[in-house]
N, C-alpha and C. Protein backbone atom coordinates (compact mmCIF):
# COMPACT_ATOMS: atom_id res chain seq x y z
N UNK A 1 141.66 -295.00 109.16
CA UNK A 1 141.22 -293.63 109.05
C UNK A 1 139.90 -293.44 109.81
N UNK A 2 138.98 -294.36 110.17
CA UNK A 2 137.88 -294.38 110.90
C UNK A 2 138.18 -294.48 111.84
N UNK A 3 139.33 -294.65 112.56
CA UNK A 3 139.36 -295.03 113.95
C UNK A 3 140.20 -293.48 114.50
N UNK A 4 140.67 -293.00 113.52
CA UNK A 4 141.14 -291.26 113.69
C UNK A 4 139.66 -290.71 114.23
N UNK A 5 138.79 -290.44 113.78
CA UNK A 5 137.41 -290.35 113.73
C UNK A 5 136.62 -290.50 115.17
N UNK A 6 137.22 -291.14 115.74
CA UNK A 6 136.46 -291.97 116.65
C UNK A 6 137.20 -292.30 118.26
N UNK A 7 138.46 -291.60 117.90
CA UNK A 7 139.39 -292.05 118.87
C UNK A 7 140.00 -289.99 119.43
N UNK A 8 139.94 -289.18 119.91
CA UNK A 8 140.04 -287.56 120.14
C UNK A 8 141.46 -287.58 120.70
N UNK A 9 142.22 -288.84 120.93
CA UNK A 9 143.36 -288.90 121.52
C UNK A 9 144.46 -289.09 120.48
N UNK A 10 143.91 -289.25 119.21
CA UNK A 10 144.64 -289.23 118.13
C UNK A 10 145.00 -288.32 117.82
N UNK A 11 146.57 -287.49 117.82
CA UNK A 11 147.44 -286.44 117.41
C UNK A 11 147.63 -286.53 115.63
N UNK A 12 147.74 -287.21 115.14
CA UNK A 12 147.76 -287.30 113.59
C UNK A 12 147.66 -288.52 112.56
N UNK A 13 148.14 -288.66 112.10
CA UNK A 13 147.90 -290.09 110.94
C UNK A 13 149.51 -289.85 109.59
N UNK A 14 149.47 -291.18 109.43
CA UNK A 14 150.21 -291.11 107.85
C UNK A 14 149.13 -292.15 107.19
N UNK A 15 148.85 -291.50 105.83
CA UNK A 15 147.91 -292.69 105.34
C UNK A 15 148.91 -293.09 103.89
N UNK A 16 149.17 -294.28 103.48
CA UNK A 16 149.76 -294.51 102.24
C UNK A 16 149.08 -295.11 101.32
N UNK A 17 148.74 -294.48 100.63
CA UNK A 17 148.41 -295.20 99.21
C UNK A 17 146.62 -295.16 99.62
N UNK A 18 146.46 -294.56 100.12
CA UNK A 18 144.78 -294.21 100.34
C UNK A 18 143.75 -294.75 99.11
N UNK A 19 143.18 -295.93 98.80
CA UNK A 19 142.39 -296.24 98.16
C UNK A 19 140.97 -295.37 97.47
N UNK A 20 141.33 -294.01 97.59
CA UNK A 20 140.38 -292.80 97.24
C UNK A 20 138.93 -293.11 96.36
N UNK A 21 140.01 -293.64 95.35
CA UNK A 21 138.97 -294.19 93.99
C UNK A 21 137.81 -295.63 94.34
N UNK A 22 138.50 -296.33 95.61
CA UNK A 22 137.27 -297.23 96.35
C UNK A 22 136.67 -297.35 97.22
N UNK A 23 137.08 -296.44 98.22
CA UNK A 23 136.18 -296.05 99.05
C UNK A 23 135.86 -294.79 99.61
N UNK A 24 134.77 -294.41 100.30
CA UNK A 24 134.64 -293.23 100.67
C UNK A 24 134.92 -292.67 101.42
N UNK A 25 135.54 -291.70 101.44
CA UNK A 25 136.53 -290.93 102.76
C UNK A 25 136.03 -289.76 103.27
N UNK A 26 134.57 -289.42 102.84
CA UNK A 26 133.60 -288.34 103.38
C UNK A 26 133.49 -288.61 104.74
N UNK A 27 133.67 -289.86 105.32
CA UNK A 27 133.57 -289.26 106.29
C UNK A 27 134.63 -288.73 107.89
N UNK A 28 135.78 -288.10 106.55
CA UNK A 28 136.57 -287.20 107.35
C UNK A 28 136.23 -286.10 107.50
N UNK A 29 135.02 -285.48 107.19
CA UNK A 29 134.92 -284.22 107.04
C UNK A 29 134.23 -283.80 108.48
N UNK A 30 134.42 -282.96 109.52
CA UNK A 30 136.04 -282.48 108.89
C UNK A 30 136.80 -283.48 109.58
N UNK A 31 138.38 -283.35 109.57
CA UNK A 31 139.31 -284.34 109.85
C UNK A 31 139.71 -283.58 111.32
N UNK A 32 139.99 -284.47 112.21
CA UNK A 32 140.42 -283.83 113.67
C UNK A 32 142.12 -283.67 113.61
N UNK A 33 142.70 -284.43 112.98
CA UNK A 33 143.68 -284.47 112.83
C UNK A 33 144.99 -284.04 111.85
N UNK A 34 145.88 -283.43 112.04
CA UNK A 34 146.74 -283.24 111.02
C UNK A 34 147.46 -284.73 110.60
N UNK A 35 148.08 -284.71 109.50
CA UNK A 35 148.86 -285.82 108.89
C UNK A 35 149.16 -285.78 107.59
N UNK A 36 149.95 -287.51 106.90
CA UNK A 36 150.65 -287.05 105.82
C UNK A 36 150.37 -288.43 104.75
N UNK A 37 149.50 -287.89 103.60
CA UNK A 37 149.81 -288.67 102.81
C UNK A 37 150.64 -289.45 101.93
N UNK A 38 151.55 -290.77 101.89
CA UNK A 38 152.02 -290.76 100.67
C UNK A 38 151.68 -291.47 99.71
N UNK A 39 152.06 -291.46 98.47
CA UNK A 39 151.51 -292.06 97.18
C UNK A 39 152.46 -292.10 96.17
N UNK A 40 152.83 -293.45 95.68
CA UNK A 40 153.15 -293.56 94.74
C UNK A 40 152.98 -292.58 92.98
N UNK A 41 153.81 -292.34 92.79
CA UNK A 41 153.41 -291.85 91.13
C UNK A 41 153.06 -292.53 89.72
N UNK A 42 153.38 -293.57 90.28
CA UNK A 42 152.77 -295.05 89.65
C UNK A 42 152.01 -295.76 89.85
N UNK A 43 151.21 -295.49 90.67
CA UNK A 43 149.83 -296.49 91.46
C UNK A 43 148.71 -296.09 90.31
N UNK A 44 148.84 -297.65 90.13
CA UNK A 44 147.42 -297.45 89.30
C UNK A 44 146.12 -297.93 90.24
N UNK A 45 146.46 -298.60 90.98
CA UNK A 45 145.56 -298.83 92.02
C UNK A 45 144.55 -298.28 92.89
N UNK A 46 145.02 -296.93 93.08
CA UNK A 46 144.77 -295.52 93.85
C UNK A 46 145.54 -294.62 92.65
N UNK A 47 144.53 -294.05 91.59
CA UNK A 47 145.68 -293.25 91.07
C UNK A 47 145.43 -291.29 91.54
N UNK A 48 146.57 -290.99 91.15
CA UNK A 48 146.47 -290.43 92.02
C UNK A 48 145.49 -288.80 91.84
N UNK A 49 144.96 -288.66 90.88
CA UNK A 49 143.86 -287.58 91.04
C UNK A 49 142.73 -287.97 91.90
N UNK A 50 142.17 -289.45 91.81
CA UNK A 50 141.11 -289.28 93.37
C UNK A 50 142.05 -288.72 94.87
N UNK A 51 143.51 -289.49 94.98
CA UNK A 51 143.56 -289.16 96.35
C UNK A 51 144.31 -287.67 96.63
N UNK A 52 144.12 -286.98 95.27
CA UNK A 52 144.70 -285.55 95.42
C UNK A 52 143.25 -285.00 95.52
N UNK A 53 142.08 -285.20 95.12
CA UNK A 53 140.85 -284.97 95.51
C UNK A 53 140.41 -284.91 96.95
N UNK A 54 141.10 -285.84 97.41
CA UNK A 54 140.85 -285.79 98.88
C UNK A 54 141.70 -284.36 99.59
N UNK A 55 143.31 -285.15 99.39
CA UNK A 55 143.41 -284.26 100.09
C UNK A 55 143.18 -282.50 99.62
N UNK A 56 142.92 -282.33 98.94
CA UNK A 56 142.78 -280.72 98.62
C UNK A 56 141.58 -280.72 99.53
N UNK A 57 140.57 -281.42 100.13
CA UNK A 57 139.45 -281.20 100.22
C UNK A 57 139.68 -281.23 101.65
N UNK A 58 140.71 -282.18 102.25
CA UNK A 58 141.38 -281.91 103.56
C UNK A 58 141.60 -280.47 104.26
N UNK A 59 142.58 -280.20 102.80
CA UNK A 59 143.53 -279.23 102.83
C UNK A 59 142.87 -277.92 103.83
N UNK A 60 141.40 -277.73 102.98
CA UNK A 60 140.58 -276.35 103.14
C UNK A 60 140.06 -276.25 104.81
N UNK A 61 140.21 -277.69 105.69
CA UNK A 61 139.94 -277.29 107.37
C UNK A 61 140.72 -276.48 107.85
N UNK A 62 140.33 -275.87 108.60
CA UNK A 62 141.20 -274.60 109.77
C UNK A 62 141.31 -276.01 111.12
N UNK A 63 143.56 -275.45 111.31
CA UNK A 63 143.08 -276.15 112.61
C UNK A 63 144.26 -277.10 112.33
N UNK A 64 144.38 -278.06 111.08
CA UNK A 64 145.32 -278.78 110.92
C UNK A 64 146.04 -278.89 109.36
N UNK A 65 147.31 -279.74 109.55
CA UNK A 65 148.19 -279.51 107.90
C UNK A 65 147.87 -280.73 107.38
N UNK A 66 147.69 -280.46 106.13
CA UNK A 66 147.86 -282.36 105.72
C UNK A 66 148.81 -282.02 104.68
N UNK A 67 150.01 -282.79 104.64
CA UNK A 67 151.49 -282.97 103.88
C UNK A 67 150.92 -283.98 103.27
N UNK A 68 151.80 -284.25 101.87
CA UNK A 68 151.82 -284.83 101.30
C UNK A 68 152.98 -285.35 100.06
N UNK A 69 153.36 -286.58 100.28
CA UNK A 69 154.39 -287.28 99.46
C UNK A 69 154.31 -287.92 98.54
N UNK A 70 154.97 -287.66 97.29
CA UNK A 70 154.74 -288.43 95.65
C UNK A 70 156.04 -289.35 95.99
N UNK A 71 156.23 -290.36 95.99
CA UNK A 71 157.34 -291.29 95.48
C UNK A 71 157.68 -291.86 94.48
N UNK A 72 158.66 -290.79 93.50
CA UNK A 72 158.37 -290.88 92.11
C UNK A 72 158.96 -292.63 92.26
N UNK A 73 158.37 -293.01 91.07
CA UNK A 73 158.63 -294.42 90.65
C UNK A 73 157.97 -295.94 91.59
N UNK A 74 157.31 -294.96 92.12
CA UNK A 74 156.77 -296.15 93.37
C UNK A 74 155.24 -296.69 92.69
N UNK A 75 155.02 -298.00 92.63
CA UNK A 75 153.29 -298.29 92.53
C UNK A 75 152.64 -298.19 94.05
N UNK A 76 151.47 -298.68 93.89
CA UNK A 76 150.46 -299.01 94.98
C UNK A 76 151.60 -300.10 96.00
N UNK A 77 152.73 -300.65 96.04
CA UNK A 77 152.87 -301.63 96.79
C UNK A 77 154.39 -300.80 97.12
N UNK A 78 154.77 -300.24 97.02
CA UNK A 78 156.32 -299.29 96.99
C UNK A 78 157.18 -300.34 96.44
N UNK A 79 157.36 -301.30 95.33
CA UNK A 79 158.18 -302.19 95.21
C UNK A 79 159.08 -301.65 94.44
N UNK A 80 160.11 -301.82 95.16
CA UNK A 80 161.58 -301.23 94.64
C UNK A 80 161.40 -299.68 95.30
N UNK A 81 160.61 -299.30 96.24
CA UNK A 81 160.59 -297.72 96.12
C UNK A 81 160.40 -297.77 98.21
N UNK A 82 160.78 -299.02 98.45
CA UNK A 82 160.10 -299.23 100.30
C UNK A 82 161.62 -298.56 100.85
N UNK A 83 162.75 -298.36 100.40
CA UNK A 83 163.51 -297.48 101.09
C UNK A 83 162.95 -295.73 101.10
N UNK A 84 162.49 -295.66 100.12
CA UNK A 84 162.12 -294.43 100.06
C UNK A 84 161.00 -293.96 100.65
N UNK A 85 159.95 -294.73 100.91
CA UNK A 85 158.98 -294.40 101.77
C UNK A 85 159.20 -294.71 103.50
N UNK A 86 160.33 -295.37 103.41
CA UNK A 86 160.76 -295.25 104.49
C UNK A 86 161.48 -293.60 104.88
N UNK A 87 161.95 -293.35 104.16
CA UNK A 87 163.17 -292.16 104.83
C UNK A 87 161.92 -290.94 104.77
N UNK A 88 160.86 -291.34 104.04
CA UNK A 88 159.67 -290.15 103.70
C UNK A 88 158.91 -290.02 105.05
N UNK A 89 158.49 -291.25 105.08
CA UNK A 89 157.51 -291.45 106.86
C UNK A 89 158.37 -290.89 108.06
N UNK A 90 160.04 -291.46 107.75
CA UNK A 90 160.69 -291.12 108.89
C UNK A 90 160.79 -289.80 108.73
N UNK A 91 161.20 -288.91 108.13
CA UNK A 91 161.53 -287.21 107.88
C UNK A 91 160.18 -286.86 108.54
N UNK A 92 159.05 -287.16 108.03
CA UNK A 92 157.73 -286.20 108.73
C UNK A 92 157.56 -286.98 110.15
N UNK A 93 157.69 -288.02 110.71
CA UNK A 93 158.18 -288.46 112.05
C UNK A 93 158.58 -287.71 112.81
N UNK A 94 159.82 -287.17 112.29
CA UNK A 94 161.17 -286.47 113.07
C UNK A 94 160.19 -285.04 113.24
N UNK A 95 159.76 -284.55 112.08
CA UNK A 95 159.04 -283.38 111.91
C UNK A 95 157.90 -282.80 112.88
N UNK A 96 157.22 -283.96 113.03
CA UNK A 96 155.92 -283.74 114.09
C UNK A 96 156.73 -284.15 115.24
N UNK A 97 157.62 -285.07 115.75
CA UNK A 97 158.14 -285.38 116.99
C UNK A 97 159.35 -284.35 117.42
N UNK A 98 159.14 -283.33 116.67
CA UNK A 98 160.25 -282.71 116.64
C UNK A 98 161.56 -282.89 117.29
N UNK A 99 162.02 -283.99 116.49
CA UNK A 99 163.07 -284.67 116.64
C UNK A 99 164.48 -284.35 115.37
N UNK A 100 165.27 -284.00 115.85
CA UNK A 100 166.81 -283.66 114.93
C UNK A 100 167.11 -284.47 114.20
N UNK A 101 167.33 -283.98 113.14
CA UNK A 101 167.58 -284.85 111.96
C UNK A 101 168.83 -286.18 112.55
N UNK A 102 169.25 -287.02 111.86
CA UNK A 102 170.36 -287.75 112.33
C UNK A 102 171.61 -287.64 111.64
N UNK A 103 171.94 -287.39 112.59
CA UNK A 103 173.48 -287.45 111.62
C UNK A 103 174.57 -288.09 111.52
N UNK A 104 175.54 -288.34 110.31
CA UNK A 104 176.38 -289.70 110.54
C UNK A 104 177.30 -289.61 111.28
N UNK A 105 177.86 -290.85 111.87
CA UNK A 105 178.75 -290.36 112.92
C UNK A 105 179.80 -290.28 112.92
N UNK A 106 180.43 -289.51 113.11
CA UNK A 106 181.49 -289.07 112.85
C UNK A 106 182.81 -290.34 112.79
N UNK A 107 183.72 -290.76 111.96
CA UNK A 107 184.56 -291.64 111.97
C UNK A 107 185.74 -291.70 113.02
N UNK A 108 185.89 -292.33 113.79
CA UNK A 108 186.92 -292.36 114.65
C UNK A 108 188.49 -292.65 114.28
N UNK A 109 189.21 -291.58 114.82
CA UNK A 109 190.37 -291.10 114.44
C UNK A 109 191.53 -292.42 115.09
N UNK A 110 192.61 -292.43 114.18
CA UNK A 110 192.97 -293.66 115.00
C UNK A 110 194.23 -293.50 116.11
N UNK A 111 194.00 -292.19 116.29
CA UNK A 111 194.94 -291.07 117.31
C UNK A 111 193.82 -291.47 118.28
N UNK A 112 192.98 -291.06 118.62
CA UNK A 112 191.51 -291.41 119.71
C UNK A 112 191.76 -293.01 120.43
N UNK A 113 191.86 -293.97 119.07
CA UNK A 113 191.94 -295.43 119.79
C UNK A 113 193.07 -295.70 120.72
């Protein structure tokens, strides 16, 4: 997140599981960048009223969005929950790369073969 800061060629960020409650993230203010938090709903680690503190505090810059993802049942480490933060990172991926969703492919007919 410091190197967002420091780097003007940076288009956005995903931050996961943002350690809010241990370190200080003042100095995003303001943030150059749009991006997307996610967080477990089970992290006791980062729980999650410091890093909803943040981002609300994000939220209020003109200029950029900051999204944000709960993964119900997920802790601080996504265990048992890393498919789901996968398809989460990838959806806002597709979103900013504005890239088309994927779709399955269609089954091949055995008239075709």
């Amino acid at each position: 997140m410091q190197l967002l800061m420091r780097r003007p060629e940076i288009e956005g960020f995903i931050s996961i599981a943002p350690p809010a409650n241990r370190f200080d993230f003042t100095f995003l203010a303001p943030c150059p960048s749009s991006g997307l938090f996610v967080h477990g709903d089970q992290d006791r680690v980062a729980p999650i009223k410091e890093v909803m503190a943040l981002i609300e505090k994000l939220k209020t810059q003109r200029g950029i969005q900051i999204e944000h993802a709960v993964i119900k049942g997920a802790n601080h480490f996504f265990e048992n929950c890393v498919d789901d933060l996968i398809i989460e990172v990838g959806a806002y991926l597709d979103r900013r790369l504005d890239n088309p969703p994927l779709l399955p492919t269609p089954a091949r007919s055995k008239a075709a073969s």
